[in-house]
PDB file of N, CA and C in Angstrom:
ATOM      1  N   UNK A   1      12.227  -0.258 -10.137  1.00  0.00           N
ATOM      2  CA  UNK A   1      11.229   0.699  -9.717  1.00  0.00           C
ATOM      3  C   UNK A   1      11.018   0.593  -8.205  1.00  0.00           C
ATOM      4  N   UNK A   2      10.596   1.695  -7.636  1.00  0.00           N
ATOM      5  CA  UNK A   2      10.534   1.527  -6.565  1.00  0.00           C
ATOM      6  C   UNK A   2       9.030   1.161  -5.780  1.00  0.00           C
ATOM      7  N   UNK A   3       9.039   0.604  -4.376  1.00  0.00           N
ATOM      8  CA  UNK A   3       7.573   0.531  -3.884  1.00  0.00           C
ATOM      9  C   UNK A   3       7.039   1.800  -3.922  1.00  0.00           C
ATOM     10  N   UNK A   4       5.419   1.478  -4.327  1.00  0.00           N
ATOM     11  CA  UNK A   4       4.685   2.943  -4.066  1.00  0.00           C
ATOM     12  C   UNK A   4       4.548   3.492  -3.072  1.00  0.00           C
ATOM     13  N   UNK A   5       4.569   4.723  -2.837  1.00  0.00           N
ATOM     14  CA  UNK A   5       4.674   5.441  -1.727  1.00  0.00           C
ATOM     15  C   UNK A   5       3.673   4.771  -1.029  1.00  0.00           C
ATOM     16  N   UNK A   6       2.627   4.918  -0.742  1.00  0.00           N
ATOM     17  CA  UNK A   6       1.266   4.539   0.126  1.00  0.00           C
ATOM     18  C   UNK A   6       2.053   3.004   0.704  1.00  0.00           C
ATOM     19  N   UNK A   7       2.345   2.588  -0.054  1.00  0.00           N
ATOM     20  CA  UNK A   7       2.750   1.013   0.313  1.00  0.00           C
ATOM     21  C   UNK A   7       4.100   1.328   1.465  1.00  0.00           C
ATOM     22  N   UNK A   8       5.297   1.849   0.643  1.00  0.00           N
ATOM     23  CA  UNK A   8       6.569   2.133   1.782  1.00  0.00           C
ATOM     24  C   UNK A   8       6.184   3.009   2.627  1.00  0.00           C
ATOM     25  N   UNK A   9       4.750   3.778   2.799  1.00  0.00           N
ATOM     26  CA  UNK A   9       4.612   4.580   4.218  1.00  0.00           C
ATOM     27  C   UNK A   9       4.255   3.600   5.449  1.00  0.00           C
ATOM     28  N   UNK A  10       3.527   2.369   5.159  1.00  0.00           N
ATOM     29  CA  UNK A  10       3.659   1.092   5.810  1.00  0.00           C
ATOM     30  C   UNK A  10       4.877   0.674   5.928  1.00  0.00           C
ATOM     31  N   UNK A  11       6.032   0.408   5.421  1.00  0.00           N
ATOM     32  CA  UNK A  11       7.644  -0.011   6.132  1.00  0.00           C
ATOM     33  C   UNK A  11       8.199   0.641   6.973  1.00  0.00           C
ATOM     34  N   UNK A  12       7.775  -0.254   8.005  1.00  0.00           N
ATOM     35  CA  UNK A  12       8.154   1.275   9.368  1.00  0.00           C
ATOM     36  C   UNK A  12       9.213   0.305  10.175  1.00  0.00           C
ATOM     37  N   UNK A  13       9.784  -0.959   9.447  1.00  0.00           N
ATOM     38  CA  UNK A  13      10.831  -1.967  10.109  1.00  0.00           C
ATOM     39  C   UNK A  13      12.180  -1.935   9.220  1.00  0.00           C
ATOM     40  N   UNK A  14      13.447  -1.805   9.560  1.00  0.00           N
ATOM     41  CA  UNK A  14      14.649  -2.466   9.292  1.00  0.00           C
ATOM     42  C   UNK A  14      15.041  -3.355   9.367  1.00  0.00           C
ATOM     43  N   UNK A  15      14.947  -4.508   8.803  1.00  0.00           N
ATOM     44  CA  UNK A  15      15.421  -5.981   8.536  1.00  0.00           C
ATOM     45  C   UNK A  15      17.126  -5.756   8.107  1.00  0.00           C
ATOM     46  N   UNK A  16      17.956  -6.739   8.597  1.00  0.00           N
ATOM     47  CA  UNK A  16      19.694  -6.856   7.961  1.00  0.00           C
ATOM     48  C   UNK A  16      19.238  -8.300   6.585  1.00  0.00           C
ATOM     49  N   UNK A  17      19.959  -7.922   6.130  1.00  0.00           N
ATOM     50  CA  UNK A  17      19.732  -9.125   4.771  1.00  0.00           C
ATOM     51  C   UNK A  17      21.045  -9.012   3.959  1.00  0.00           C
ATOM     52  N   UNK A  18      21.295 -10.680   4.457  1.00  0.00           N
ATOM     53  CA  UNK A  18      23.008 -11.001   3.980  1.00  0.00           C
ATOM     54  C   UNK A  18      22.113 -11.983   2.632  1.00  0.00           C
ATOM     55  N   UNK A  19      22.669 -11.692   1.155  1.00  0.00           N
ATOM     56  CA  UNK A  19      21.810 -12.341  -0.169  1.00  0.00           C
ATOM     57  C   UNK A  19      23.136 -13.374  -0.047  1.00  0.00           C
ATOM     58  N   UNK A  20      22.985 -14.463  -0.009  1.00  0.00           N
ATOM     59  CA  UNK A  20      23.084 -16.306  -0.169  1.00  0.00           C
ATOM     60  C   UNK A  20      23.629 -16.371  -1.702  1.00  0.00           C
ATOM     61  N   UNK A  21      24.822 -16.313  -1.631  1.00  0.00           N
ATOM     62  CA  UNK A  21      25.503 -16.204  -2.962  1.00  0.00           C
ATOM     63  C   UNK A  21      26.197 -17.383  -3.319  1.00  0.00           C
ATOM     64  N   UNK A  22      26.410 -18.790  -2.465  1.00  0.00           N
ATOM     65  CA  UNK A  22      26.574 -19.868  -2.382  1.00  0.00           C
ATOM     66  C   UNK A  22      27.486 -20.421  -1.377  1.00  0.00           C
ATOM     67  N   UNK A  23      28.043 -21.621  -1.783  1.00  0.00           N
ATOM     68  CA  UNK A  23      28.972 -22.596  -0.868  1.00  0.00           C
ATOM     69  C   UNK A  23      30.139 -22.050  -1.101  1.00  0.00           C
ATOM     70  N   UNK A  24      31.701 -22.325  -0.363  1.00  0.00           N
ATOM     71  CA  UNK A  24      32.554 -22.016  -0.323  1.00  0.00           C
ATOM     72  C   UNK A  24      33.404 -23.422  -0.369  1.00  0.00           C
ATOM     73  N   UNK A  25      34.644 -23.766  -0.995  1.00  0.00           N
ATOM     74  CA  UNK A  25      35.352 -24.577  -1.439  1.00  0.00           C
ATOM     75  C   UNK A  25      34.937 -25.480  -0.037  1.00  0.00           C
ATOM     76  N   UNK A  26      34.618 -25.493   0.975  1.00  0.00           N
ATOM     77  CA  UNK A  26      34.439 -26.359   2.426  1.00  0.00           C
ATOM     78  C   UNK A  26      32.994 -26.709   2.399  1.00  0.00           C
ATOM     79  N   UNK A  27      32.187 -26.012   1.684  1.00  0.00           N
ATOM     80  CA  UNK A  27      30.900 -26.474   2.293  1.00  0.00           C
ATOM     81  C   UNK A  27      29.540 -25.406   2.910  1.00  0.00           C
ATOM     82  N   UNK A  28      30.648 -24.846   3.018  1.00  0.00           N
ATOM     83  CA  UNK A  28      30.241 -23.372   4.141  1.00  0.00           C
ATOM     84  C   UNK A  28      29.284 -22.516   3.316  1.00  0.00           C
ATOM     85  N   UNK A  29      27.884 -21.817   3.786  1.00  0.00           N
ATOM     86  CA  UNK A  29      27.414 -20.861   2.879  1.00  0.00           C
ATOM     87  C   UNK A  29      28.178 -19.290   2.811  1.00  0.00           C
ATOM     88  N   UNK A  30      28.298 -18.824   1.876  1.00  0.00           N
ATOM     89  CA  UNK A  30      28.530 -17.645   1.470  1.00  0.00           C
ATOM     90  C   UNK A  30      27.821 -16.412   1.276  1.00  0.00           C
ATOM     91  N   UNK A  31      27.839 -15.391   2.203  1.00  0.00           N
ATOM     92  CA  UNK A  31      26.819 -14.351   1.796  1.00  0.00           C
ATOM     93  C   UNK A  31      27.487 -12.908   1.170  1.00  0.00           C
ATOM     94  N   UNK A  32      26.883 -12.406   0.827  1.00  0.00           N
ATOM     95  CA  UNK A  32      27.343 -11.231   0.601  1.00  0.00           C
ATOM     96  C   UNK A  32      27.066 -10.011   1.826  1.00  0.00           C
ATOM     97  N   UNK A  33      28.074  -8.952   1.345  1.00  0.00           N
ATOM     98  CA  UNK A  33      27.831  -7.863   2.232  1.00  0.00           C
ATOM     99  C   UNK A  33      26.205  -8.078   3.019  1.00  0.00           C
ATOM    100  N   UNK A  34      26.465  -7.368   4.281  1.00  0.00           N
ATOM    101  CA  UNK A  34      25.044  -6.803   5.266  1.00  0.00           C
ATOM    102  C   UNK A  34      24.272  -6.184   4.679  1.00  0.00           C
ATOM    103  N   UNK A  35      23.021  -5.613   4.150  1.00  0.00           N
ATOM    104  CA  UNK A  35      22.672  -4.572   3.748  1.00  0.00           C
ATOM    105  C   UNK A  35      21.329  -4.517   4.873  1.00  0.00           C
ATOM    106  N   UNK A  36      20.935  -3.375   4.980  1.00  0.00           N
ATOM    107  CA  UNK A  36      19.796  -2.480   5.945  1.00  0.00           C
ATOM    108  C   UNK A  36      18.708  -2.139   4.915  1.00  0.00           C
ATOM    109  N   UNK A  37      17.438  -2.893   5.007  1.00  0.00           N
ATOM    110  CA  UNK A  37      16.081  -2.650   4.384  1.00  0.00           C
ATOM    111  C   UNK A  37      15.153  -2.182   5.009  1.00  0.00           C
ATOM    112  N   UNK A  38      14.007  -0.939   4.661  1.00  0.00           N
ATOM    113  CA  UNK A  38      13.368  -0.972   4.925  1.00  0.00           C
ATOM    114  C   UNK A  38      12.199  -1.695   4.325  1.00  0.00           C
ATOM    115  N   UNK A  39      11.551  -2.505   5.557  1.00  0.00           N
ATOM    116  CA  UNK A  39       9.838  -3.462   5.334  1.00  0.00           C
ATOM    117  C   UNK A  39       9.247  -3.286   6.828  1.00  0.00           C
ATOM    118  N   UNK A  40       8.300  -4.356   6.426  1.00  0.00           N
ATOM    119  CA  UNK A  40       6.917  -4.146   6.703  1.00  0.00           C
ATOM    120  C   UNK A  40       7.554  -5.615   7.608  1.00  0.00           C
ATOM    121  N   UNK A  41       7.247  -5.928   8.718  1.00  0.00           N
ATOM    122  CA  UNK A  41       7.116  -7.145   9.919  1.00  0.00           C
ATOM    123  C   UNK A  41       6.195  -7.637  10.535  1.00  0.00           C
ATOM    124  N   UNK A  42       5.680  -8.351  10.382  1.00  0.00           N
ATOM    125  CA  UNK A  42       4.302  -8.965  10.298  1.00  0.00           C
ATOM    126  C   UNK A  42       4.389 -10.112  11.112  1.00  0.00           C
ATOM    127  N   UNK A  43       3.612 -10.219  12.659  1.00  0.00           N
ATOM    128  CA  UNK A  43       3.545 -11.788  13.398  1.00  0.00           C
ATOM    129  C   UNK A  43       2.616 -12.484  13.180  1.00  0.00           C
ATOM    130  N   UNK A  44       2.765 -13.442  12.925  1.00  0.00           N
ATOM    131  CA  UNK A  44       1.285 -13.863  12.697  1.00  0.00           C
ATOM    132  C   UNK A  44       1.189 -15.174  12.189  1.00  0.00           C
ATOM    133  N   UNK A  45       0.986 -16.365  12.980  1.00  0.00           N
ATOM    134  CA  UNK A  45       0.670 -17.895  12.574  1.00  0.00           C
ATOM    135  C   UNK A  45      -0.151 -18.102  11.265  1.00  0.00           C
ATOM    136  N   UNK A  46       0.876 -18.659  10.304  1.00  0.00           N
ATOM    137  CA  UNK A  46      -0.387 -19.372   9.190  1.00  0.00           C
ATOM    138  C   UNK A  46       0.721 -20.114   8.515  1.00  0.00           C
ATOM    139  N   UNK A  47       0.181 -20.446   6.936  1.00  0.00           N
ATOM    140  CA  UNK A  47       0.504 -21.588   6.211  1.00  0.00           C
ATOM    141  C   UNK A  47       0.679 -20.875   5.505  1.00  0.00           C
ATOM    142  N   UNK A  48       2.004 -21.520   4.470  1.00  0.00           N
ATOM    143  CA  UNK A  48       2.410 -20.853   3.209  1.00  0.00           C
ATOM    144  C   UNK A  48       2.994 -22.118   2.510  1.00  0.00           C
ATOM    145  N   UNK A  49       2.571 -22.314   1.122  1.00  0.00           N
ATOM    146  CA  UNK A  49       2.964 -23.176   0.266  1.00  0.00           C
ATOM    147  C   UNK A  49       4.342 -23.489  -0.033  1.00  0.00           C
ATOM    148  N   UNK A  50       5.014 -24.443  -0.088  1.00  0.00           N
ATOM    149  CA  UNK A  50       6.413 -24.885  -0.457  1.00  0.00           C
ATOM    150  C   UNK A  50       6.278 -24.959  -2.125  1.00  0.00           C
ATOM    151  N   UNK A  51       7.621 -24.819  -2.555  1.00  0.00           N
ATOM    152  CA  UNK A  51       7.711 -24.685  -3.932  1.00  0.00           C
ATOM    153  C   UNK A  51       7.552 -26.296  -4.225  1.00  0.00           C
ATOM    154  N   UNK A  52       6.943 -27.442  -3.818  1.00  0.00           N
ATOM    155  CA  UNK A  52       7.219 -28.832  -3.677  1.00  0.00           C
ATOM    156  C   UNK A  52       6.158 -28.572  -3.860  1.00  0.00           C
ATOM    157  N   UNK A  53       5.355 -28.229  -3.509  1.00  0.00           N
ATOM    158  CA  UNK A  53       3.301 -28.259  -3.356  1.00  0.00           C
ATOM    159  C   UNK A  53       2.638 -28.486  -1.902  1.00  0.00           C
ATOM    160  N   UNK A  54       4.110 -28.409  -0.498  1.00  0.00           N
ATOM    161  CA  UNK A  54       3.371 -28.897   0.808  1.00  0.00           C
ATOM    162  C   UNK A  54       3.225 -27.412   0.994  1.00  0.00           C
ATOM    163  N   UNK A  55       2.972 -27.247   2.377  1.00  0.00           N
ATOM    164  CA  UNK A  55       2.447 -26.694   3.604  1.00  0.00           C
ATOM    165  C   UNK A  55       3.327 -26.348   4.450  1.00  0.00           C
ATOM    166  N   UNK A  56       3.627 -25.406   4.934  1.00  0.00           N
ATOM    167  CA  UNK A  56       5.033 -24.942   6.237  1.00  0.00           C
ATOM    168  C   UNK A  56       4.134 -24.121   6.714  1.00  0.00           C
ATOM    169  N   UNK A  57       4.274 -24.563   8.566  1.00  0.00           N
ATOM    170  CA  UNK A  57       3.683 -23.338   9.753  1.00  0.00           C
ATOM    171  C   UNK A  57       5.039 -21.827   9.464  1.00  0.00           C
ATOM    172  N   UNK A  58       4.163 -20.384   9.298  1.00  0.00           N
ATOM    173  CA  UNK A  58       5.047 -19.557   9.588  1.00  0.00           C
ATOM    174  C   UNK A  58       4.438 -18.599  10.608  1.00  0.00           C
ATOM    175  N   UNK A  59       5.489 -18.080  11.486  1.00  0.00           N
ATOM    176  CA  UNK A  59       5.119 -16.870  12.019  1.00  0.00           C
ATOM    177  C   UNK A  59       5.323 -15.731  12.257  1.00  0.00           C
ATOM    178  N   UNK A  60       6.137 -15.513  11.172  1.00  0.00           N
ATOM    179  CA  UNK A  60       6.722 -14.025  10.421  1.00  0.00           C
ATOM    180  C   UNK A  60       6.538 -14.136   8.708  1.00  0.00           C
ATOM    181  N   UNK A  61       5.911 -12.654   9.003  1.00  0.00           N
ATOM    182  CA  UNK A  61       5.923 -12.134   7.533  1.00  0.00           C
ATOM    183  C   UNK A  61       7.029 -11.380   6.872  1.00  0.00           C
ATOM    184  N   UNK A  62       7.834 -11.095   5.966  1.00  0.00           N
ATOM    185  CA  UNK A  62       8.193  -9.564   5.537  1.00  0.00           C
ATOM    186  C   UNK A  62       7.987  -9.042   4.637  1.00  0.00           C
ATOM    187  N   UNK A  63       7.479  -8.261   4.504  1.00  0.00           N
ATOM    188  CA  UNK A  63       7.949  -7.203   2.821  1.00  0.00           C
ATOM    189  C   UNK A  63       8.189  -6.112   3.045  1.00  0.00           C
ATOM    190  N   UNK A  64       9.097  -6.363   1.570  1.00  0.00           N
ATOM    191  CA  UNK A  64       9.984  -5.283   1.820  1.00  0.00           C
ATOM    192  C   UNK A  64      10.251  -4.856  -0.277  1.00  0.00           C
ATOM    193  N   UNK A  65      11.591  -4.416  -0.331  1.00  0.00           N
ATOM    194  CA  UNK A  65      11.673  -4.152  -1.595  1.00  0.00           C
ATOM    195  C   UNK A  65      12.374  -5.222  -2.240  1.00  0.00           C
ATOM    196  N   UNK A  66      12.567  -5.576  -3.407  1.00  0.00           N
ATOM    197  CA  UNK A  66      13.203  -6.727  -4.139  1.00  0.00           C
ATOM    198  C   UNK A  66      14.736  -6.566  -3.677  1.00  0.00           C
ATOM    199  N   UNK A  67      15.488  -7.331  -3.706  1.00  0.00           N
ATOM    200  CA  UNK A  67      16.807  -7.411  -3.790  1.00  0.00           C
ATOM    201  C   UNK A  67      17.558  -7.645  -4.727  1.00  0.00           C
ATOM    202  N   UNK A  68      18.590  -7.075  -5.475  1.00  0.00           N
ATOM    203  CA  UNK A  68      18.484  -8.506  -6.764  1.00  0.00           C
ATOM    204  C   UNK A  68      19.750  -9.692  -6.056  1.00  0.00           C
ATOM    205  N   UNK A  69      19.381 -10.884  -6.596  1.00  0.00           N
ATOM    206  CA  UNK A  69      20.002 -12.063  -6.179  1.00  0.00           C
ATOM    207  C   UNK A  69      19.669 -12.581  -5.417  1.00  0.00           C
ATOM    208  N   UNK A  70      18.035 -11.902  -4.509  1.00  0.00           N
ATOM    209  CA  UNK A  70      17.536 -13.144  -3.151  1.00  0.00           C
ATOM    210  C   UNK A  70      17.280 -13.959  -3.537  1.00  0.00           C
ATOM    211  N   UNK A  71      17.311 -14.892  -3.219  1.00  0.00           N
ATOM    212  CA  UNK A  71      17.132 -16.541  -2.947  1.00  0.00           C
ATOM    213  C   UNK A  71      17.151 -16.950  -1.531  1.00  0.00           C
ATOM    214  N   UNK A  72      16.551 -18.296  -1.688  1.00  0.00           N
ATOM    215  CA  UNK A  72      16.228 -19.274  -0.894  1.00  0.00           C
ATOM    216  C   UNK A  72      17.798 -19.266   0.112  1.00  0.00           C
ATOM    217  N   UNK A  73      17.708 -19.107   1.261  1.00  0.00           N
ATOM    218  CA  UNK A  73      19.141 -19.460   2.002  1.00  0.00           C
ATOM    219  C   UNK A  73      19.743 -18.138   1.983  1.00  0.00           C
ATOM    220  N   UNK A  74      18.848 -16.915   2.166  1.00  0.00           N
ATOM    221  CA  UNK A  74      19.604 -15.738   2.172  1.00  0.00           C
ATOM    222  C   UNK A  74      19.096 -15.680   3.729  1.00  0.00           C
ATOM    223  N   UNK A  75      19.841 -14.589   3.915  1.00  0.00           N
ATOM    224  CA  UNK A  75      19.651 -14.485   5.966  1.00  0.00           C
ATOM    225  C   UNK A  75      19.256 -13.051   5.888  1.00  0.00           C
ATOM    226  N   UNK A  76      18.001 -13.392   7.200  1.00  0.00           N
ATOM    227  CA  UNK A  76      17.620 -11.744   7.472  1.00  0.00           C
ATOM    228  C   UNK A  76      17.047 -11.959   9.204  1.00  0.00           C
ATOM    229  N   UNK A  77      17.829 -10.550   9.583  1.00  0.00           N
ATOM    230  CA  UNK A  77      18.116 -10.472  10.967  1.00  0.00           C
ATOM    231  C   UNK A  77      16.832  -9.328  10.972  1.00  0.00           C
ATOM    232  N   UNK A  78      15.729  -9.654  11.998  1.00  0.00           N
ATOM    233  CA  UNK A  78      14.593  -9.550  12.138  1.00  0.00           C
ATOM    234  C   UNK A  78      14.917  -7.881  12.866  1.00  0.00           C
ATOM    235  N   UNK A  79      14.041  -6.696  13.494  1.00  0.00           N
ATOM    236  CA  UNK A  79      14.393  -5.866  14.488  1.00  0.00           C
ATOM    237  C   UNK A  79      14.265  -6.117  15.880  1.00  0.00           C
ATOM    238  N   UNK A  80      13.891  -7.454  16.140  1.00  0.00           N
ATOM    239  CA  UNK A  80      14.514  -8.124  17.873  1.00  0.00           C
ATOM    240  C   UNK A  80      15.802  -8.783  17.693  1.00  0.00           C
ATOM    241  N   UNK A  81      16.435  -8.713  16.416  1.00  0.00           N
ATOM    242  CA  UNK A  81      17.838  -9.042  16.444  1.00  0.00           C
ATOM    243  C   UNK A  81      17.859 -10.770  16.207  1.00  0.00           C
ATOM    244  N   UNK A  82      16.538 -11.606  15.710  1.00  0.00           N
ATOM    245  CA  UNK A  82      16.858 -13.094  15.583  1.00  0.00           C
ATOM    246  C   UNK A  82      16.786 -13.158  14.638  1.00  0.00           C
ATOM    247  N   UNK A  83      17.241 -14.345  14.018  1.00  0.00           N
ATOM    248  CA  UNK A  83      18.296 -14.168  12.734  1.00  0.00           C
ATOM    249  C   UNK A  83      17.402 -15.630  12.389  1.00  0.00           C
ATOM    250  N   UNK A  84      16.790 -15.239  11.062  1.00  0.00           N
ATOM    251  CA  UNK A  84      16.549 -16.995  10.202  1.00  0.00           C
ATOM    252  C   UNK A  84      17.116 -16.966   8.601  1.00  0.00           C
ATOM    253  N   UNK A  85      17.021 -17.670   8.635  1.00  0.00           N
ATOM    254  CA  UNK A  85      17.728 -18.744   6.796  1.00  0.00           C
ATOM    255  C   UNK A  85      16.008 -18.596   5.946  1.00  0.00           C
ATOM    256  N   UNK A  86      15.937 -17.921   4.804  1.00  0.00           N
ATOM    257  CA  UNK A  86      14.981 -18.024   4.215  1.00  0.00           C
ATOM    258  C   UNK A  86      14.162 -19.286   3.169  1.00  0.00           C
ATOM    259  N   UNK A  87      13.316 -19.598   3.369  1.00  0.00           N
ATOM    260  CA  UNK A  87      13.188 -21.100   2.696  1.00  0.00           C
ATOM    261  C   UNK A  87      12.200 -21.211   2.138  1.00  0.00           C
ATOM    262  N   UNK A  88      11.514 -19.860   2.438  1.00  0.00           N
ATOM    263  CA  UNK A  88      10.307 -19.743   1.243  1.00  0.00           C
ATOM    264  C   UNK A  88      10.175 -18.238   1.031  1.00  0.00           C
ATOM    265  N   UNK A  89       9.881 -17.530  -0.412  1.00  0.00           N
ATOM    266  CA  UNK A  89       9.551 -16.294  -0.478  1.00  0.00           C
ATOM    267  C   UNK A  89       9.088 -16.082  -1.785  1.00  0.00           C
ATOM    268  N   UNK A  90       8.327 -15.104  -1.970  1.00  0.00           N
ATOM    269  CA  UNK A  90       7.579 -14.923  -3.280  1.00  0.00           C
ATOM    270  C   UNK A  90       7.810 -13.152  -3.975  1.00  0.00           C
ATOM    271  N   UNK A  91       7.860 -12.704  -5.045  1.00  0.00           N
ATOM    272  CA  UNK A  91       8.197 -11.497  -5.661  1.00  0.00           C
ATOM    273  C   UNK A  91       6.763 -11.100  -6.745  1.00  0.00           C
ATOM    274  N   UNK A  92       5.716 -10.873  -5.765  1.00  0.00           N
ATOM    275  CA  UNK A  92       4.412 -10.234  -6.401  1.00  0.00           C
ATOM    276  C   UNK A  92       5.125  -8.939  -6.924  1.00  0.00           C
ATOM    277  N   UNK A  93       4.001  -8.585  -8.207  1.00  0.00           N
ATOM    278  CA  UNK A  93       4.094  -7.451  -8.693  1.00  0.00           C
ATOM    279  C   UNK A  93       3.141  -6.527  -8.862  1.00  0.00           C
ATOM    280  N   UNK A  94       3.667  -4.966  -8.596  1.00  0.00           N
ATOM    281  CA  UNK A  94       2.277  -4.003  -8.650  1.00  0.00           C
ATOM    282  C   UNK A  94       2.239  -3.750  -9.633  1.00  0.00           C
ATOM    283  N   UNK A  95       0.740  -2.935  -9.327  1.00  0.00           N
ATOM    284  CA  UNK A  95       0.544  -2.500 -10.867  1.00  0.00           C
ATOM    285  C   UNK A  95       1.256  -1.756 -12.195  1.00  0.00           C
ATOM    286  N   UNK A  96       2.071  -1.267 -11.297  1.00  0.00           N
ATOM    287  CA  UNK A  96       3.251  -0.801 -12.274  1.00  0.00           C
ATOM    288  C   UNK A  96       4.369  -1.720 -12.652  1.00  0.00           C
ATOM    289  N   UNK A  97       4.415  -2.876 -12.536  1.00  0.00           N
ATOM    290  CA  UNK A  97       5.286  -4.320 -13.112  1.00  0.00           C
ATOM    291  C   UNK A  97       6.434  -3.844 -11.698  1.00  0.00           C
ATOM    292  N   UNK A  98       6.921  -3.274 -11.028  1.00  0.00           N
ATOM    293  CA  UNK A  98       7.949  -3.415 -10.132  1.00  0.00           C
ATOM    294  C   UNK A  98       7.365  -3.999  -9.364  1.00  0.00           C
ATOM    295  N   UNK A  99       8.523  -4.904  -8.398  1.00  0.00           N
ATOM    296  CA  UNK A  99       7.998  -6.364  -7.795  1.00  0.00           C
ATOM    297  C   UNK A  99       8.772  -5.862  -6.238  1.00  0.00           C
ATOM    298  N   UNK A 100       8.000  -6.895  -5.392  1.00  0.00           N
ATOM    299  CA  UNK A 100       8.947  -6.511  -3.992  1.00  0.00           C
ATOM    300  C   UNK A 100       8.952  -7.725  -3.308  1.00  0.00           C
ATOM    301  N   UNK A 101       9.535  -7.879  -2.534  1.00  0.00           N
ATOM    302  CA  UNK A 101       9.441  -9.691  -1.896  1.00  0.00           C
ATOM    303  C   UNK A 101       8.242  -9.513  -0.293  1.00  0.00           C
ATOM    304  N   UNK A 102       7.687 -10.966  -0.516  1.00  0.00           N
ATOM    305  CA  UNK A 102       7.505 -11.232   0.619  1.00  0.00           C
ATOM    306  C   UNK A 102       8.079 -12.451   1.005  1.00  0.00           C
ATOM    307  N   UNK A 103       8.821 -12.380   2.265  1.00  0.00           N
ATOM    308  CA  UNK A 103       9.519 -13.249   2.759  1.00  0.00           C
ATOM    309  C   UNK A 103       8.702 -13.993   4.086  1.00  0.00           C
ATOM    310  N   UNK A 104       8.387 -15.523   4.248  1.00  0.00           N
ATOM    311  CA  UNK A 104       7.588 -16.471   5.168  1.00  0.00           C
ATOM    312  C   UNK A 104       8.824 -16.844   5.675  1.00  0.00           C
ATOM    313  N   UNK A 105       8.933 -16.876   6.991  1.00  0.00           N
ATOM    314  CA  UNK A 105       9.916 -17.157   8.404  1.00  0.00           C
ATOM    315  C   UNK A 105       9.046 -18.120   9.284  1.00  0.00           C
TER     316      UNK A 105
END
């Protein structure tokens, strides 16, 4: 399903997002194809919970729409073009059960 309109009239950012599909016989991570999303980019210093139970400083937000296969160690190239490894993110759902990610950078 898709985000509700009112919500994607707020995604006014293009994020690149390579989905982290694993290691390669060397070691190396593996991504899949580039793909072009529209979300929402958000600056802003705070705390977001580790799946461990700590605490991580972030200062990027994103949401955007679900992907299928994101995970932890997927890459998304911001619209100033800097590029991070994802290591925490969560898939809330609206009221209509379709889910969308927010991704902590």
């Amino acid at each position: 399903m898709a985000i509700p309109a009112p919500i994607s009239a707020l995604m006014q950012d293009t994020v690149g997002v390579r989905v982290f599909i694993g290691k390669d016989s060397n070691g190396d991570p593996s991504y899949a194809t580039k793909v072009n999303v529209r979300a929402r980019v958000t600056y802003k210093r705070g705390y977001v919970a580790t799946a461990g139970g700590g605490q991580v400083v972030t200062t990027t937000m994103v949401y955007m729409e679900d992907l299928p296969g994101f995970r932890v160690d997927s890459e998304i190239t911001l619209p100033d073009a800097s590029v991070y490894l994802v290591d925490q993110f969560s898939r809330p759902a609206w009221p209509d059960g379709s889910r969308h990610l927010e991704v902590a950078l």
